[in-house]
N, C-alpha and C. Protein backbone atom coordinates (compact mmCIF):
# COMPACT_ATOMS: atom_id res chain seq x y z
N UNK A 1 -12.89 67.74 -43.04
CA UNK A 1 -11.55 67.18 -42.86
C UNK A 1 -11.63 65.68 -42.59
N UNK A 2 -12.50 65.00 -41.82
CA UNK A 2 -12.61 63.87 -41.57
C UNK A 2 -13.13 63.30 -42.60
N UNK A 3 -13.76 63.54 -43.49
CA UNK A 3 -14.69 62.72 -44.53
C UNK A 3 -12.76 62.73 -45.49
N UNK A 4 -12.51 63.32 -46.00
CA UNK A 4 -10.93 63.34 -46.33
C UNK A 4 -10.07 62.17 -45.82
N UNK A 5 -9.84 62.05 -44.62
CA UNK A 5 -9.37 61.23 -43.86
C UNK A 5 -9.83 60.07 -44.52
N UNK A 6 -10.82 59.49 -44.25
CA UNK A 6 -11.47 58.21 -44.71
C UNK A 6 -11.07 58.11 -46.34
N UNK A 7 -11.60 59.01 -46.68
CA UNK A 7 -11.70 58.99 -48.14
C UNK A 7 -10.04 58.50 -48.54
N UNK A 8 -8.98 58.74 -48.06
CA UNK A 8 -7.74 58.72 -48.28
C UNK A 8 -7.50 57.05 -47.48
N UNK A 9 -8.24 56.60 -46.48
CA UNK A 9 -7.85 55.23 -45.61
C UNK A 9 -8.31 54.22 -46.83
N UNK A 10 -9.79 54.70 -47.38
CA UNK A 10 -10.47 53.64 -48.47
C UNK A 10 -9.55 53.63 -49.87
N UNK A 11 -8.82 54.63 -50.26
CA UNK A 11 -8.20 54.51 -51.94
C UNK A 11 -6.89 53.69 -51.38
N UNK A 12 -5.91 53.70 -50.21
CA UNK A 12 -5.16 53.10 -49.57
C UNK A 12 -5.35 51.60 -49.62
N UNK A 13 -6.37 51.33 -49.14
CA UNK A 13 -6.99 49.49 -48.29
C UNK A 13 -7.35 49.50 -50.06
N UNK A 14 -8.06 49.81 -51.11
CA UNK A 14 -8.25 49.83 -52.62
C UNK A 14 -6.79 49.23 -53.14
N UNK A 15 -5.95 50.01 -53.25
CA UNK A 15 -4.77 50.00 -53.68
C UNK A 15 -4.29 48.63 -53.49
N UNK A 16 -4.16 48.48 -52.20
CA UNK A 16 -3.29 46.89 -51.49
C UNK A 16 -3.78 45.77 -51.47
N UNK A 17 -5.09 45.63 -51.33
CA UNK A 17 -6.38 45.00 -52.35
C UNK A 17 -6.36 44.79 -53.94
N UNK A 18 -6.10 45.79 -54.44
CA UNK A 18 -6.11 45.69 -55.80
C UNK A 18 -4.52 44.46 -56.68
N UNK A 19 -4.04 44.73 -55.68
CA UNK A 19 -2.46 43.60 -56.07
C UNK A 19 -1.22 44.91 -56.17
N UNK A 20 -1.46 46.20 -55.69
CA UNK A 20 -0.33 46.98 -55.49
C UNK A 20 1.06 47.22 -54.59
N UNK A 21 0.33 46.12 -53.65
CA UNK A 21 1.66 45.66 -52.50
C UNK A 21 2.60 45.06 -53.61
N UNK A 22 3.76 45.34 -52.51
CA UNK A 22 5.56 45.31 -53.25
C UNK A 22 6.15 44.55 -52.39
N UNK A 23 6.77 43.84 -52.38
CA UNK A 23 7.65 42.85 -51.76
C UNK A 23 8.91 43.68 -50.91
N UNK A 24 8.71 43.41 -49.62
CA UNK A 24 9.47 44.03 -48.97
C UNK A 24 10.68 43.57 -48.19
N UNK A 25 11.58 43.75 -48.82
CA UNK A 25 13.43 42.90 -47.96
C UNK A 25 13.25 43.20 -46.47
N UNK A 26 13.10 42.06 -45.82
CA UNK A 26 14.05 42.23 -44.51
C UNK A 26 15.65 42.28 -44.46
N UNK A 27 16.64 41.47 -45.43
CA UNK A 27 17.49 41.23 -45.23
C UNK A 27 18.81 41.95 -46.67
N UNK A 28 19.99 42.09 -47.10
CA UNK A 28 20.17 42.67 -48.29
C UNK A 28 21.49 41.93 -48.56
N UNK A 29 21.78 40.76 -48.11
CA UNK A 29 23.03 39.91 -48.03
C UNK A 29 23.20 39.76 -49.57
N UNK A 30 24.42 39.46 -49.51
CA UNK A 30 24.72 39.27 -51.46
C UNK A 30 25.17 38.20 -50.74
N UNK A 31 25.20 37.14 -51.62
CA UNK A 31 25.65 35.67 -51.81
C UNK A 31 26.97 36.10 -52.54
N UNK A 32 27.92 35.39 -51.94
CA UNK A 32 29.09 35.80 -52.83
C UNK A 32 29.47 34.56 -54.03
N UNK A 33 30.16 34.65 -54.68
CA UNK A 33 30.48 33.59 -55.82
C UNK A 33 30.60 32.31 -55.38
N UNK A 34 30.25 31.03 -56.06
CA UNK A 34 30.73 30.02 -56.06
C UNK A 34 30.25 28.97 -57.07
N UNK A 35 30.82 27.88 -57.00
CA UNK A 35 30.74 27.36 -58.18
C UNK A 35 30.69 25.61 -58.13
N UNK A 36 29.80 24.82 -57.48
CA UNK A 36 30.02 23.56 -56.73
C UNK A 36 29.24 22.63 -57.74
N UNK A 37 29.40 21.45 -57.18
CA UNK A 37 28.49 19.85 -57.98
C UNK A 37 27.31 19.70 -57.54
N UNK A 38 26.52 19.35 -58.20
CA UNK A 38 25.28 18.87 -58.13
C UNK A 38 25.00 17.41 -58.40
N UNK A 39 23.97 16.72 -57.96
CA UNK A 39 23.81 15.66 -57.20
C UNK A 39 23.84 14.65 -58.77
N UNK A 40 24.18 15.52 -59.97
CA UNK A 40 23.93 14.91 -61.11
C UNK A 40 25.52 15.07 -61.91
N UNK A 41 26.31 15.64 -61.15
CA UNK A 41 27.34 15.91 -61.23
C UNK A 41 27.73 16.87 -62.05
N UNK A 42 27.08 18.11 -62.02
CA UNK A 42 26.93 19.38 -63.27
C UNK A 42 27.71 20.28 -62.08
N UNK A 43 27.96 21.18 -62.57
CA UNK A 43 28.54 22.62 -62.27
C UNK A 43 27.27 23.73 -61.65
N UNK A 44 27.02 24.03 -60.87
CA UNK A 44 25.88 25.27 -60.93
C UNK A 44 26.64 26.28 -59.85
N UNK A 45 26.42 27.12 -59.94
CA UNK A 45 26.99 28.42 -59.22
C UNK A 45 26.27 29.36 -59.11
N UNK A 46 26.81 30.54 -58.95
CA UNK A 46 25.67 31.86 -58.64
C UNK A 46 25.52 32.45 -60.07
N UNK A 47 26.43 32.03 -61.28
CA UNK A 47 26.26 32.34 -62.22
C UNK A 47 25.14 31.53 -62.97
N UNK A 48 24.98 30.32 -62.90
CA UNK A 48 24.10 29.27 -62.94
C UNK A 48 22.49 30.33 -62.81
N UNK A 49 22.71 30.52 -61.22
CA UNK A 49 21.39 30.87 -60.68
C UNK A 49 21.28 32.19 -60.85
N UNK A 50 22.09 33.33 -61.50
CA UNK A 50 21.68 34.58 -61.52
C UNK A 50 20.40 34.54 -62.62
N UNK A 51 19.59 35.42 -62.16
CA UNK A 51 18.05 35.70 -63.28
C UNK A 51 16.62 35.06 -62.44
N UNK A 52 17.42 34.28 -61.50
CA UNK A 52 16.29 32.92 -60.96
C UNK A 52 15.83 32.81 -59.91
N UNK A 53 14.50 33.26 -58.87
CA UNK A 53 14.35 33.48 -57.75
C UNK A 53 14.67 31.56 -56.70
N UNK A 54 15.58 32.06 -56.51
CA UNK A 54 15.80 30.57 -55.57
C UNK A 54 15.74 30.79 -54.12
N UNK A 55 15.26 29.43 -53.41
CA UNK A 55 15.01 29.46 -51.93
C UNK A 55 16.29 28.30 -51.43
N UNK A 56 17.55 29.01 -50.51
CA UNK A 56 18.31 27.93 -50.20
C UNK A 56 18.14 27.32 -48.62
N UNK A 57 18.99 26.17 -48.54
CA UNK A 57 19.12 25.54 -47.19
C UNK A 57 20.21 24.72 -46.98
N UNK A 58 20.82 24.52 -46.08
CA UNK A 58 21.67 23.77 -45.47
C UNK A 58 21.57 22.45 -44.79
N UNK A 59 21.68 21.17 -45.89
CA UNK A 59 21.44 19.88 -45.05
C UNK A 59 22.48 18.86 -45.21
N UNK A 60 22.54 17.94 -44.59
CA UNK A 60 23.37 16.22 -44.34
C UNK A 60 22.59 15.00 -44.84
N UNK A 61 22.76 14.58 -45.72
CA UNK A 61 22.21 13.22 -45.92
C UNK A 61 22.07 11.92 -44.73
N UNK A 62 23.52 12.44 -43.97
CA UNK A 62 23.19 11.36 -42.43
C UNK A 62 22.20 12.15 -41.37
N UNK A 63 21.60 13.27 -41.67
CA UNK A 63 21.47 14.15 -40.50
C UNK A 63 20.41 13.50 -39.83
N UNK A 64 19.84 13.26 -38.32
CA UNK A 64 19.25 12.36 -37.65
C UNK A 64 18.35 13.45 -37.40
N UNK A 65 17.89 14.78 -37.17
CA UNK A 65 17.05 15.68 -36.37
C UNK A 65 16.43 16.20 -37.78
N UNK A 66 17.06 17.58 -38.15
CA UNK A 66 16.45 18.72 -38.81
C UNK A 66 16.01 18.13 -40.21
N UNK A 67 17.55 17.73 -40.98
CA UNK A 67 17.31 18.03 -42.39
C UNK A 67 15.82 16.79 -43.20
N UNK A 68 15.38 15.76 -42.70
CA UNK A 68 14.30 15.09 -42.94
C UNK A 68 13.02 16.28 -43.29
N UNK A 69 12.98 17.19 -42.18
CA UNK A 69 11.76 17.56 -42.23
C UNK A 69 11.57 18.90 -43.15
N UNK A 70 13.09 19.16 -42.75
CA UNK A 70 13.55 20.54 -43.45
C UNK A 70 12.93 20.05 -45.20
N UNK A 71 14.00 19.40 -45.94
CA UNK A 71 13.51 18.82 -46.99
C UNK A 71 12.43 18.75 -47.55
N UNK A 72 11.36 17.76 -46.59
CA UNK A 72 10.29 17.78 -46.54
C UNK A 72 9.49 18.60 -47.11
N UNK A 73 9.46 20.03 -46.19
CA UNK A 73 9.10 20.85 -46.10
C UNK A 73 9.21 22.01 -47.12
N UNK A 74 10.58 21.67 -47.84
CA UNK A 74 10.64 22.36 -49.24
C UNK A 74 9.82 22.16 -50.47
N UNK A 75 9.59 20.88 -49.87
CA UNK A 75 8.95 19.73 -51.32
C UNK A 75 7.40 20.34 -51.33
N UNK A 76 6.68 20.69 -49.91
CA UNK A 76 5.38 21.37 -49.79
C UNK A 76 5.67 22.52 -50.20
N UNK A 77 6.56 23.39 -50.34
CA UNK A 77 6.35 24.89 -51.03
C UNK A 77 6.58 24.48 -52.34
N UNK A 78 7.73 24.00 -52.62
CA UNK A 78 7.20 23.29 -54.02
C UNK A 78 6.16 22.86 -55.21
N UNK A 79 5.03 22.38 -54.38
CA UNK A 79 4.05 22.17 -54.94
C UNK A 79 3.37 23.15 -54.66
N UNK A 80 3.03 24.13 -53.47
CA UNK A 80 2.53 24.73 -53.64
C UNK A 80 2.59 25.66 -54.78
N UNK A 81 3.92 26.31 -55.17
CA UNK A 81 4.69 27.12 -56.31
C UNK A 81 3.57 26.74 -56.93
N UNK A 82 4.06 25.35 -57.70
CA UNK A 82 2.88 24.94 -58.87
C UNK A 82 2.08 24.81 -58.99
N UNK A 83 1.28 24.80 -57.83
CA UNK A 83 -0.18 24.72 -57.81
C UNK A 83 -1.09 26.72 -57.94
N UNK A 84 -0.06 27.30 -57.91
CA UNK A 84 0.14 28.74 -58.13
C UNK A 84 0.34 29.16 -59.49
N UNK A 85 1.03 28.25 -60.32
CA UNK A 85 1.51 28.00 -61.91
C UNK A 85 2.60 28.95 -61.38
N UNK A 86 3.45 28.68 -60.51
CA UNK A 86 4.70 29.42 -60.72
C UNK A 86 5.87 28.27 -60.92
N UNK A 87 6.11 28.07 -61.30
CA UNK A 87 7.41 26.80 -62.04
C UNK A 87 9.25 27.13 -62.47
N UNK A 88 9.32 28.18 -62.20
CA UNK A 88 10.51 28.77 -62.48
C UNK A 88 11.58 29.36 -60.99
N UNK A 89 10.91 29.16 -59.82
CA UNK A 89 11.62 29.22 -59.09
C UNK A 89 12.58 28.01 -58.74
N UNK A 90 13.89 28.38 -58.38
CA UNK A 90 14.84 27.31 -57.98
C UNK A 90 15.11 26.70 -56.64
N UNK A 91 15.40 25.90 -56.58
CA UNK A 91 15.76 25.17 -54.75
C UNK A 91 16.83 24.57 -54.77
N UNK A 92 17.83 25.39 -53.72
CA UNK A 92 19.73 24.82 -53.47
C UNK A 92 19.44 24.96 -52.72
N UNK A 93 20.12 23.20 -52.02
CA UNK A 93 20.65 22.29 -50.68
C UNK A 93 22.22 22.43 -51.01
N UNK A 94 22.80 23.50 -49.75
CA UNK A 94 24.11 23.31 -49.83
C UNK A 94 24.17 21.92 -48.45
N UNK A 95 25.35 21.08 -49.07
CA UNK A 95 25.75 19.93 -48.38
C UNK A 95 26.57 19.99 -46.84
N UNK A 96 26.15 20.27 -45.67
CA UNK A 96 27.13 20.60 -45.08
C UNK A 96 28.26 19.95 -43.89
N UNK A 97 27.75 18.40 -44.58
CA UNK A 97 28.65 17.75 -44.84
C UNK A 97 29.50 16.88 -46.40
N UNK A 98 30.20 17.90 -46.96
CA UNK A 98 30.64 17.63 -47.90
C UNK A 98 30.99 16.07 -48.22
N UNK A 99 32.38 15.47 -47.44
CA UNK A 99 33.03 15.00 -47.44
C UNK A 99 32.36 13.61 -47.51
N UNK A 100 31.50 13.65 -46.80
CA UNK A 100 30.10 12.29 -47.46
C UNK A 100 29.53 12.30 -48.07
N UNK A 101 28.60 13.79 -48.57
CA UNK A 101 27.72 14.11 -49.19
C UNK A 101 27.92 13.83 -50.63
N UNK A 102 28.70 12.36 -51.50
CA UNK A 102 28.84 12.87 -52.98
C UNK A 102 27.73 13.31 -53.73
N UNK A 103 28.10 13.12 -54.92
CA UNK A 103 26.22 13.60 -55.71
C UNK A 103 25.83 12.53 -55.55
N UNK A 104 26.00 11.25 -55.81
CA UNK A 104 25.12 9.60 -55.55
C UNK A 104 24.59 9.70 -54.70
N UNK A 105 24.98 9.85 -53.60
CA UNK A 105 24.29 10.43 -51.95
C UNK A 105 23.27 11.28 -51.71
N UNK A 106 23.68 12.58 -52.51
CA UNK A 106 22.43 13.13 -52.64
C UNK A 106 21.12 13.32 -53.40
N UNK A 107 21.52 12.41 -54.79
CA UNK A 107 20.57 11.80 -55.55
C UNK A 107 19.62 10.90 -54.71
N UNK A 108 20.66 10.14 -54.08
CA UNK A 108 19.68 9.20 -53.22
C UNK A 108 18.86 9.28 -52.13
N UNK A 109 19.38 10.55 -51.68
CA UNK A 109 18.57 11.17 -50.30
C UNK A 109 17.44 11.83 -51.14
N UNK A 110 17.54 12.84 -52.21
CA UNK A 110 16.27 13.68 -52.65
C UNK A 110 15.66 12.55 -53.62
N UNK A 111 15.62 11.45 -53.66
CA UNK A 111 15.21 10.07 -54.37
C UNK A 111 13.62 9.66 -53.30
N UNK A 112 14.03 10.34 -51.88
CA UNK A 112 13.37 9.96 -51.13
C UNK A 112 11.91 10.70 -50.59
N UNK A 113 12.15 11.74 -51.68
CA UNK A 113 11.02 13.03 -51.17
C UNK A 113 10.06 12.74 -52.79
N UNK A 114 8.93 13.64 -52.71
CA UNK A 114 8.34 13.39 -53.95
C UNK A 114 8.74 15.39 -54.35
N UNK A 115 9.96 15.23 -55.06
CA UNK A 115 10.65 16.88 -55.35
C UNK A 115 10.53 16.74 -56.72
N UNK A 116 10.68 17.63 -57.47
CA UNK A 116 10.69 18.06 -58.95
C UNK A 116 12.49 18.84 -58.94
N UNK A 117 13.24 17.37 -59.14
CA UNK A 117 14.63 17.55 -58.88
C UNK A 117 14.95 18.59 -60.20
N UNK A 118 14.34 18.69 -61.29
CA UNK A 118 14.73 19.75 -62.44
C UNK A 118 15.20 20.78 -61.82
N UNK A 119 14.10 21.28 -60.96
CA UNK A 119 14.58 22.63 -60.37
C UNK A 119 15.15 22.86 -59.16
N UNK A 120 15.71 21.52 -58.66
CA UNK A 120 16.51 21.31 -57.34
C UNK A 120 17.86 21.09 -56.97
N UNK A 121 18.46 21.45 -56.70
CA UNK A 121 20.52 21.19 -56.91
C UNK A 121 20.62 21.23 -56.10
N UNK A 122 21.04 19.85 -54.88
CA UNK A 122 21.84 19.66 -53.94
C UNK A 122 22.97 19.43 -54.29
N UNK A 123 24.18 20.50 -53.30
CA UNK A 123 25.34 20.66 -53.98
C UNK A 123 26.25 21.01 -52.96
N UNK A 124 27.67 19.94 -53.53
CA UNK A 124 29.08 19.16 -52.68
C UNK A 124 29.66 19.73 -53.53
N UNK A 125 30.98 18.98 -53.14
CA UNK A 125 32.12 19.47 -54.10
C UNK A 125 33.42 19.92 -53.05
N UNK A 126 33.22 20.43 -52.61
CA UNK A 126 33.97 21.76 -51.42
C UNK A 126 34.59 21.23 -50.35
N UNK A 127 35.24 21.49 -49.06
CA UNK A 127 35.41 21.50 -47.66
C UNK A 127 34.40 21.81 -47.29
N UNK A 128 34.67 21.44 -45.97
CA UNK A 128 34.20 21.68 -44.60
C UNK A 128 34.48 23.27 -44.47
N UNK A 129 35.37 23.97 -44.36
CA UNK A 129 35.84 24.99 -44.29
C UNK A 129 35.17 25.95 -45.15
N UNK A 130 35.36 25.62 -46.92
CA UNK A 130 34.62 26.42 -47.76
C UNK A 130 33.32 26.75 -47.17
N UNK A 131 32.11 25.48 -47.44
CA UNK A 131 31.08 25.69 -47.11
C UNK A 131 30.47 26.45 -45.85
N UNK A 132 31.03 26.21 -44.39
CA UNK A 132 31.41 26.99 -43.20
C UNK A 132 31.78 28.90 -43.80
N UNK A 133 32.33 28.91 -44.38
CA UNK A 133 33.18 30.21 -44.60
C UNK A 133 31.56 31.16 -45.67
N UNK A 134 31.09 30.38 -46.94
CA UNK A 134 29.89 30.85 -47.01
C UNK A 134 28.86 31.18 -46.31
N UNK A 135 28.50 30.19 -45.87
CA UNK A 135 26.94 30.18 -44.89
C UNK A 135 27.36 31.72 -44.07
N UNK A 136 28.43 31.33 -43.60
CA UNK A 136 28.03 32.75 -42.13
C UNK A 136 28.79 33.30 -43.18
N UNK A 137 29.48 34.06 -44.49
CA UNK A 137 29.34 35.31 -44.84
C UNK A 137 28.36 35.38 -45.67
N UNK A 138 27.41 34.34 -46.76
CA UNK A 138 26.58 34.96 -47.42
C UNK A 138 24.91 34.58 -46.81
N UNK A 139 24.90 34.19 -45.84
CA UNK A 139 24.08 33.84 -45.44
C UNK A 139 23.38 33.72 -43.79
N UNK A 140 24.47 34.12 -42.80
CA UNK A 140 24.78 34.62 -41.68
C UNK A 140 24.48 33.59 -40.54
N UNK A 141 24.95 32.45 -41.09
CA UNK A 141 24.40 31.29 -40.28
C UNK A 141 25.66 30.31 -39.93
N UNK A 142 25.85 29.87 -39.02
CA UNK A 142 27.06 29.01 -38.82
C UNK A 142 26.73 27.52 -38.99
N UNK A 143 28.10 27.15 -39.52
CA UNK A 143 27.86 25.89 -39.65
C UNK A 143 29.35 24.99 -39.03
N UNK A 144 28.91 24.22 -38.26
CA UNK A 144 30.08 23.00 -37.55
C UNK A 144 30.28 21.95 -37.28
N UNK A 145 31.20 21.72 -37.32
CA UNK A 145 31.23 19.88 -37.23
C UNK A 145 31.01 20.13 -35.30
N UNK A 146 29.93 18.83 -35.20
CA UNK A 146 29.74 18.30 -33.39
C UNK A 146 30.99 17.84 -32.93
N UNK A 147 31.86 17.95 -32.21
CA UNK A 147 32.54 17.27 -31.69
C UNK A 147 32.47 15.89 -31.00
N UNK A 148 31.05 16.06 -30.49
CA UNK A 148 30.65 14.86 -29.72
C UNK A 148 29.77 13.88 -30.71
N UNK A 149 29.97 14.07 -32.10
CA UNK A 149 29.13 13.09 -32.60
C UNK A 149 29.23 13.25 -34.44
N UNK A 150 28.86 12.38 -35.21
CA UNK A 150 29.14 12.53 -36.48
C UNK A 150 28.48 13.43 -37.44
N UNK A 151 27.47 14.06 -36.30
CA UNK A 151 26.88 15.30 -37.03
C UNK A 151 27.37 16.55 -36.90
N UNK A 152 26.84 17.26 -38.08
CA UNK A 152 27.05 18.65 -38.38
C UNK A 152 26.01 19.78 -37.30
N UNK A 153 26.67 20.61 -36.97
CA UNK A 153 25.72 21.97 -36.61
C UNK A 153 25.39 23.01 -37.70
N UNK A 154 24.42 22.95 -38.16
CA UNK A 154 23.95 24.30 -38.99
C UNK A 154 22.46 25.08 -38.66
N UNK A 155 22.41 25.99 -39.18
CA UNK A 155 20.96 26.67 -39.32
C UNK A 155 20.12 25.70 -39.76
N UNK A 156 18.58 26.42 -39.74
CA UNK A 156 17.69 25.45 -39.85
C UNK A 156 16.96 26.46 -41.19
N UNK A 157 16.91 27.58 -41.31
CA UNK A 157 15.98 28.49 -41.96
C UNK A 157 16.04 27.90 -43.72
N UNK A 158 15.45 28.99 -44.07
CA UNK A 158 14.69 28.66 -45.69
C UNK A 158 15.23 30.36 -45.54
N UNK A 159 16.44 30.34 -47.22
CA UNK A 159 16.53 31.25 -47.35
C UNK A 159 15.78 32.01 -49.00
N UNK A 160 15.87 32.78 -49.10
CA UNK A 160 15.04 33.43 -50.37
C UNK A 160 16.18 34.36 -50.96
N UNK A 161 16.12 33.88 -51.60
CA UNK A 161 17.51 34.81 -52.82
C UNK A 161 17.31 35.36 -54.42
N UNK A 162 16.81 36.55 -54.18
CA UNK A 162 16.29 37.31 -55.79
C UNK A 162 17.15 36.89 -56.62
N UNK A 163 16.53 37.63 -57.65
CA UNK A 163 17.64 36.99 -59.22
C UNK A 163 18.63 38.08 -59.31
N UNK A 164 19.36 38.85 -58.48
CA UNK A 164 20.12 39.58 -58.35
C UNK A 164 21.25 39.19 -57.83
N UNK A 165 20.94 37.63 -56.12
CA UNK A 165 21.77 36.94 -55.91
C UNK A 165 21.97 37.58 -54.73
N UNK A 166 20.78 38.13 -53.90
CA UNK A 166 20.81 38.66 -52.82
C UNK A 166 19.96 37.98 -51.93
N UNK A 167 20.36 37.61 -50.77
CA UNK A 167 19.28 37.05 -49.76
C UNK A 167 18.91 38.79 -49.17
N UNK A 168 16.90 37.86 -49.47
CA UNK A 168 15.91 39.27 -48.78
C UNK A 168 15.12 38.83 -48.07
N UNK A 169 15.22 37.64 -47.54
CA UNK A 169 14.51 37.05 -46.21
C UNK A 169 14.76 35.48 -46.11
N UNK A 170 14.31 35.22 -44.73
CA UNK A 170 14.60 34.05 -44.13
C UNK A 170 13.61 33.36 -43.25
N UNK A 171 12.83 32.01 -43.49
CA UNK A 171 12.12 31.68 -42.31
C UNK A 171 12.16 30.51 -41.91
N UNK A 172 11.54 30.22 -41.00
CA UNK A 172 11.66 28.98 -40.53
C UNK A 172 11.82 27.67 -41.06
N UNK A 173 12.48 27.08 -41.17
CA UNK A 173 12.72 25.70 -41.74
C UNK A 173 12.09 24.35 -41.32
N UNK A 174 11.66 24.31 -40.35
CA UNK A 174 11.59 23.08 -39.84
C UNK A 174 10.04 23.43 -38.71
N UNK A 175 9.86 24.21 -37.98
CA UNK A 175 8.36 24.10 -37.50
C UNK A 175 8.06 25.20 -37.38
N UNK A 176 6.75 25.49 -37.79
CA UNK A 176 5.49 26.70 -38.02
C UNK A 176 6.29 27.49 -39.05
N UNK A 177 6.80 26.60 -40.24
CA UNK A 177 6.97 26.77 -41.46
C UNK A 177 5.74 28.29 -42.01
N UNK A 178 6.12 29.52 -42.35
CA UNK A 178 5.01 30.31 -42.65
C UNK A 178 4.57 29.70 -44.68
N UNK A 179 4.21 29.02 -45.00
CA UNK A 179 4.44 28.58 -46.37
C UNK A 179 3.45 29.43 -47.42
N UNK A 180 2.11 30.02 -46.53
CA UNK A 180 1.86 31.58 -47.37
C UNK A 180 2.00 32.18 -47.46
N UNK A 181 3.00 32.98 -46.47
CA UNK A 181 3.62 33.96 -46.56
C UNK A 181 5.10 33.49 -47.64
N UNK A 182 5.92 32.56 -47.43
CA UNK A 182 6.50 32.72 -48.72
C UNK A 182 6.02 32.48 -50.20
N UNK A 183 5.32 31.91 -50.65
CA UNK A 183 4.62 31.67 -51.65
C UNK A 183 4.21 33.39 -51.83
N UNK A 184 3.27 33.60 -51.29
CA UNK A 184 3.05 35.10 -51.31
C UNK A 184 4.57 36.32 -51.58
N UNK A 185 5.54 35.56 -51.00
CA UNK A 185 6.85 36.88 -51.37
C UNK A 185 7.19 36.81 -52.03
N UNK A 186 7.07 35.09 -52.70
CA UNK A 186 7.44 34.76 -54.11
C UNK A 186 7.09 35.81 -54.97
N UNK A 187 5.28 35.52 -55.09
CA UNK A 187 4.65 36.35 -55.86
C UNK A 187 5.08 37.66 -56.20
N UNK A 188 5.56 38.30 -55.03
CA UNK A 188 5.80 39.52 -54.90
C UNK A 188 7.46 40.12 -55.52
N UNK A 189 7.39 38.87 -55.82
CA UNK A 189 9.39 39.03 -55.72
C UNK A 189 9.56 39.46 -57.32
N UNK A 190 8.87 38.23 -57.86
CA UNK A 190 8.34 38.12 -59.53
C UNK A 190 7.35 38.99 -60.04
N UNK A 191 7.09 40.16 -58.98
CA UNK A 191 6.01 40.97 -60.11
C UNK A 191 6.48 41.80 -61.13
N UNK A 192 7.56 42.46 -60.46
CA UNK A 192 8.48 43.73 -61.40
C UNK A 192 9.04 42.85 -62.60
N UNK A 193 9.14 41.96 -62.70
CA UNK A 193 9.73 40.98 -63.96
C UNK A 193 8.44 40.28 -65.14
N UNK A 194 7.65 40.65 -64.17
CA UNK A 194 6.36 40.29 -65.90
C UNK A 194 6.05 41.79 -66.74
């Protein structure tokens, strides 16, 4: 019975080893519709991005704390992607301050990172209100204007959104970034599609 045992632990640890692990949702949020500008002044929406594994986030072109590093920090999974030869994943910066944020603005802010803007759409267009009204329903994160100052309150995370248009996980944005573990969910996200 014990030689069984083992024998069943080794074809197991074989298996998950072999590249048979499956990408597993923490989260099952649907992104609901929308349809905003990009920093080039195009149209992209969820129709845009359906088919396309994209990672989103929430930043300010004035923002003084998070969104610098946040950014940043996209631009390193970024390359990592490609240094993986994965090139087809997408990256949306919703603006969450609209009302400054035009596309010139945000051309000029992602002007400032070394990004592969092809596959990047920071994207205005909207209210204060709209954008607020998304985040915490398709994405469960609040977003607010400071009262005490010209900045915005939002989340900080990195979200991951299948080509279905569902957020299935979320991590840290800004410090102890896990960046193999997403690269790795990537992988995992895109296997059932080759």
């Amino acid at each position: 019975m014990k030689k069984y045992y083992w024998i069943s632990i080794l074809i197991s640890a074989m298996l998950v080893l072999s590249g048979c692990a499956e990408f597993e949702a923490e989260t099952d949020w649907k992104v609901r519709d929308f349809s905003y500008m990009n920093q080039n002044n195009e149209e992209v929406g969820l129709k845009e991005l359906k088919g396309d594994i994209w990672i989103a986030d929430f930043i300010f072109t004035s923002c003084e704390t998070v969104c610098p590093p946040m950014t940043y920090n996209l631009t390193k999974i970024q390359k990592q992607l490609k240094e993986e030869g994965i090139n087809d994943v997408r990256f949306v910066s919703f603006s969450v301050d609209p009302e400054v944020d035009t596309p010139e603005k945000l051309k000029e802010y992602i002007s400032n990172y070394e990004a592969d803007t092809k596959k990047w759409d920071l994207l205005t267009g909207y209210d204060q209100k709209e954008i607020s009204s998304l985040a915490e329903e398709s994405f469960k994160v609040l977003v607010r204007d400071d009262p005490s100052s010209d900045q915005v309150i939002h989340g900080t995370s990195f979200y991951l959104v299948n080509k279905e248009g569902k957020v299935v996980k979320n991590y840290s944005g800004v410090q102890d970034v896990p960046y193999e573990e997403i690269v790795s969910d990537i992988k995992l996200l895109k296997k059932p599609y080759e």
